[in-house]
Protein backbone atom coordinates (compact mmCIF):
# COMPACT_ATOMS: atom_id res chain seq x y z
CA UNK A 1 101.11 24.40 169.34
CA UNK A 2 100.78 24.21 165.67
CA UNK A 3 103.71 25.18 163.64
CA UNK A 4 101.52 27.77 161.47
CA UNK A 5 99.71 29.27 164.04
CA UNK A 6 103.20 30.58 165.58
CA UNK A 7 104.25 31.96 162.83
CA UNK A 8 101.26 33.49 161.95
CA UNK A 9 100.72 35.07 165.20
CA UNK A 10 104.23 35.93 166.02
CA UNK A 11 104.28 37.90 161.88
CA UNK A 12 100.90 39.49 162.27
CA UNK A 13 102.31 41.16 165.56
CA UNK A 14 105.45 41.83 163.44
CA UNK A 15 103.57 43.38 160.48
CA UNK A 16 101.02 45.48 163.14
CA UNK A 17 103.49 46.90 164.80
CA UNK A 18 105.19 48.19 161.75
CA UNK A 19 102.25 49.65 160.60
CA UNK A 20 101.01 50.80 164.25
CA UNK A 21 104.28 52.47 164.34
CA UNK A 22 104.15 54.00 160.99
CA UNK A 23 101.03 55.55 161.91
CA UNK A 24 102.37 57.39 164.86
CA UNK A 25 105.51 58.56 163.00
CA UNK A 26 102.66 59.45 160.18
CA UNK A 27 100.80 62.25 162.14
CA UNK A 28 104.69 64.05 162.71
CA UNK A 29 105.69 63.58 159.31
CA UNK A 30 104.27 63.69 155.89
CA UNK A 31 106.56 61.79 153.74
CA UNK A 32 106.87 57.69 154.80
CA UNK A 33 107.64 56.33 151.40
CA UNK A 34 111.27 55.69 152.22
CA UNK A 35 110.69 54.66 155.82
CA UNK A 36 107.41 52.72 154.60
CA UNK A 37 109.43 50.58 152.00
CA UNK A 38 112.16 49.96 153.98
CA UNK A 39 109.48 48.49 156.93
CA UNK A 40 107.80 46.14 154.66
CA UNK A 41 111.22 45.06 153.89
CA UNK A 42 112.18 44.11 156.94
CA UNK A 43 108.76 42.60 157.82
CA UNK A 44 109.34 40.39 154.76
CA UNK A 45 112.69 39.56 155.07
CA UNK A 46 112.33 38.18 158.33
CA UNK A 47 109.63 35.88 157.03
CA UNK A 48 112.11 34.97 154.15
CA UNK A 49 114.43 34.35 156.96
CA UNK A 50 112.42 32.20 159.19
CA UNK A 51 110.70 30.06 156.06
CA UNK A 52 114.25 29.64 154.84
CA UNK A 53 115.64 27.78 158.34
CA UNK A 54 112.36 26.14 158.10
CA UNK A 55 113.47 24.95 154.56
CA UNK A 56 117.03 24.07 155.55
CA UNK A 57 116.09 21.72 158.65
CA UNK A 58 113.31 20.29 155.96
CA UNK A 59 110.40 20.77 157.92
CA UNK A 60 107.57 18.33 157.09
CA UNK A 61 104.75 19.87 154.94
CA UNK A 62 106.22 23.38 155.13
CA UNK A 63 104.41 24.75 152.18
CA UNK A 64 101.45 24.33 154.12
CA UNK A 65 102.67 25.71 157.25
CA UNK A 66 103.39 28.89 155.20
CA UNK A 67 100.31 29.24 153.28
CA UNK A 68 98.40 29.10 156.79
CA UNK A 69 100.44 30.79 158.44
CA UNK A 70 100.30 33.91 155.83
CA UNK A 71 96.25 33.92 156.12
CA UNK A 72 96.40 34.20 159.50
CA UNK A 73 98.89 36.19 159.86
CA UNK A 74 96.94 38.79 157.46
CA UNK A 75 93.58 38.29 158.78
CA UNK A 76 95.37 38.81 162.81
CA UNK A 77 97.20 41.68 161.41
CA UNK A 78 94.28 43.84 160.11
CA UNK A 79 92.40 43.19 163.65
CA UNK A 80 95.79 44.46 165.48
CA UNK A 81 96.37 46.97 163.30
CA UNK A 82 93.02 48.72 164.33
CA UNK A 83 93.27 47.94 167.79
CA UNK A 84 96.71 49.18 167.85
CA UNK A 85 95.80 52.55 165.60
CA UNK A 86 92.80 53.21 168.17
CA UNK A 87 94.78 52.63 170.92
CA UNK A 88 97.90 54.42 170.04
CA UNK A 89 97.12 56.94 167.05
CA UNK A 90 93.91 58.35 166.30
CA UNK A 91 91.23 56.48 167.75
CA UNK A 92 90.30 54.34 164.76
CA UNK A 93 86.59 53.22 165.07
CA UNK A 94 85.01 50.07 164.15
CA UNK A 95 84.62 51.59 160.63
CA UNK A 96 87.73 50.54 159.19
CA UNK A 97 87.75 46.94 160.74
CA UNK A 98 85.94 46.29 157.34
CA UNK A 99 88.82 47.21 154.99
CA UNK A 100 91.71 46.36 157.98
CA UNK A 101 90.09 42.54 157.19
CA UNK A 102 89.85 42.22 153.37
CA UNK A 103 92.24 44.41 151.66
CA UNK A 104 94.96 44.92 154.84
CA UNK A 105 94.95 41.41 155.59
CA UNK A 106 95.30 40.10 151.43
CA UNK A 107 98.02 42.43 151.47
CA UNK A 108 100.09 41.22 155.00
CA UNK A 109 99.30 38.05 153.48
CA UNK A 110 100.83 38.61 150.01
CA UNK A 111 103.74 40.19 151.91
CA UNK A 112 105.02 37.19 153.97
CA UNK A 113 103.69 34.32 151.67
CA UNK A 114 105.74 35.47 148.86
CA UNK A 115 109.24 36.15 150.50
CA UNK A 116 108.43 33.06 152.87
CA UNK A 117 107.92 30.78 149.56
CA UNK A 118 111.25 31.90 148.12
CA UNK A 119 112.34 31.55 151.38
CA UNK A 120 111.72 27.61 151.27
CA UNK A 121 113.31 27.33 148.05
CA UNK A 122 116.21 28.85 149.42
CA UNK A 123 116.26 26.86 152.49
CA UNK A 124 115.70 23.43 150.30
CA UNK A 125 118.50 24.31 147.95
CA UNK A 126 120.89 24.60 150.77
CA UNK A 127 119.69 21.94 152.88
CA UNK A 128 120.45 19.77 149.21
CA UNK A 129 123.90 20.80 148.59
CA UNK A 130 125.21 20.30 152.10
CA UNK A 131 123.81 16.71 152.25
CA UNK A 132 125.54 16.20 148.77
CA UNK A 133 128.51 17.76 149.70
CA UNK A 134 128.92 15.91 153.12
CA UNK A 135 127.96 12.50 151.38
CA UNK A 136 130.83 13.08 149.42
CA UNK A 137 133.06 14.26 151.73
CA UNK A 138 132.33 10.78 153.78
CA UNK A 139 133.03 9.14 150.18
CA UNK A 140 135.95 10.66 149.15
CA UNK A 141 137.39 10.07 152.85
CA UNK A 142 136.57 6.07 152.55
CA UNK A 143 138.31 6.11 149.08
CA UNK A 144 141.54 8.10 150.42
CA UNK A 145 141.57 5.11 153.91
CA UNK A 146 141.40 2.51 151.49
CA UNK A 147 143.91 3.95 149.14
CA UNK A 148 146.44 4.33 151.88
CA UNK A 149 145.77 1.22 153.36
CA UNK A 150 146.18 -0.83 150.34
CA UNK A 151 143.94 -3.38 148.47
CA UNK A 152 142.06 -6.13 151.11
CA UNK A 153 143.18 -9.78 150.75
């Protein structure tokens, strides 16, 4: 399976269920922002998270693989979210599919391509300093045998 189409799938069930969920915690209680911020949070820090190992193994073409994966995952997580709300919730009708798949899904997107890009610069940056720091590690041990062992003749 294609690398993007995992994590597309496996965020846009992440991001529907957070939103499934705040929707059945909405119809008890009235105020969300605090629980609703600290959701999205989560939702994009694990995409931060997983484009960040993704960054630090230096995945081939992993900008790609994010920018895909983010419009899928958007797209996928508008369609869950009504199924899930109509399901679950309130019985959410074909009515809202419209706005679930333009403004919903630009949104999911925007919320795991952005912490998933600085995610990859993150990733890169550390994947860079350990190689330079274990290249000269392996140098500085090769100057230390040689020093000990004296000049070769």
């Amino acid at each position: 399976m294609r690398f993007w189409l995992t994590r597309g799938f496996v965020l846009a069930f992440v991001l529907a269920g957070a939103d499934v969920g705040l929707a059945a915690i909405a119809v008890h209680t009235s105020s969300l922002s605090v629980i609703r911020s600290i959701v999205l949070g989560v939702v994009a820090g694990a995409a931060a998270l997983w484009a960040a190992l993704d960054g630090w193994h230096q995945l081939a073409d992993r900008g790609r693989i994010w920018v895909l994966a983010a419009v899928i995952a958007g797209f996928a997580s508008g369609l869950l979210r009504v199924i899930g709300k109509a399901i679950f919730v309130d019985e959410t009708g074909l009515s809202s599919l419209g706005s679930a798949l333009t403004g919903d899904a630009a949104f999911g997107a925007l919320v795991i391509l952005v912490p998933a890009g600085l995610g990859l610069l993150v990733g890169s940056r550390i994947a860079a300093q350990r190689g330079t720091s274990q290249a000269g590690t392996s140098q500085g041990d090769a100057q230390r045998t040689t020093a000990k062992a004296g000049p070769r003749k």
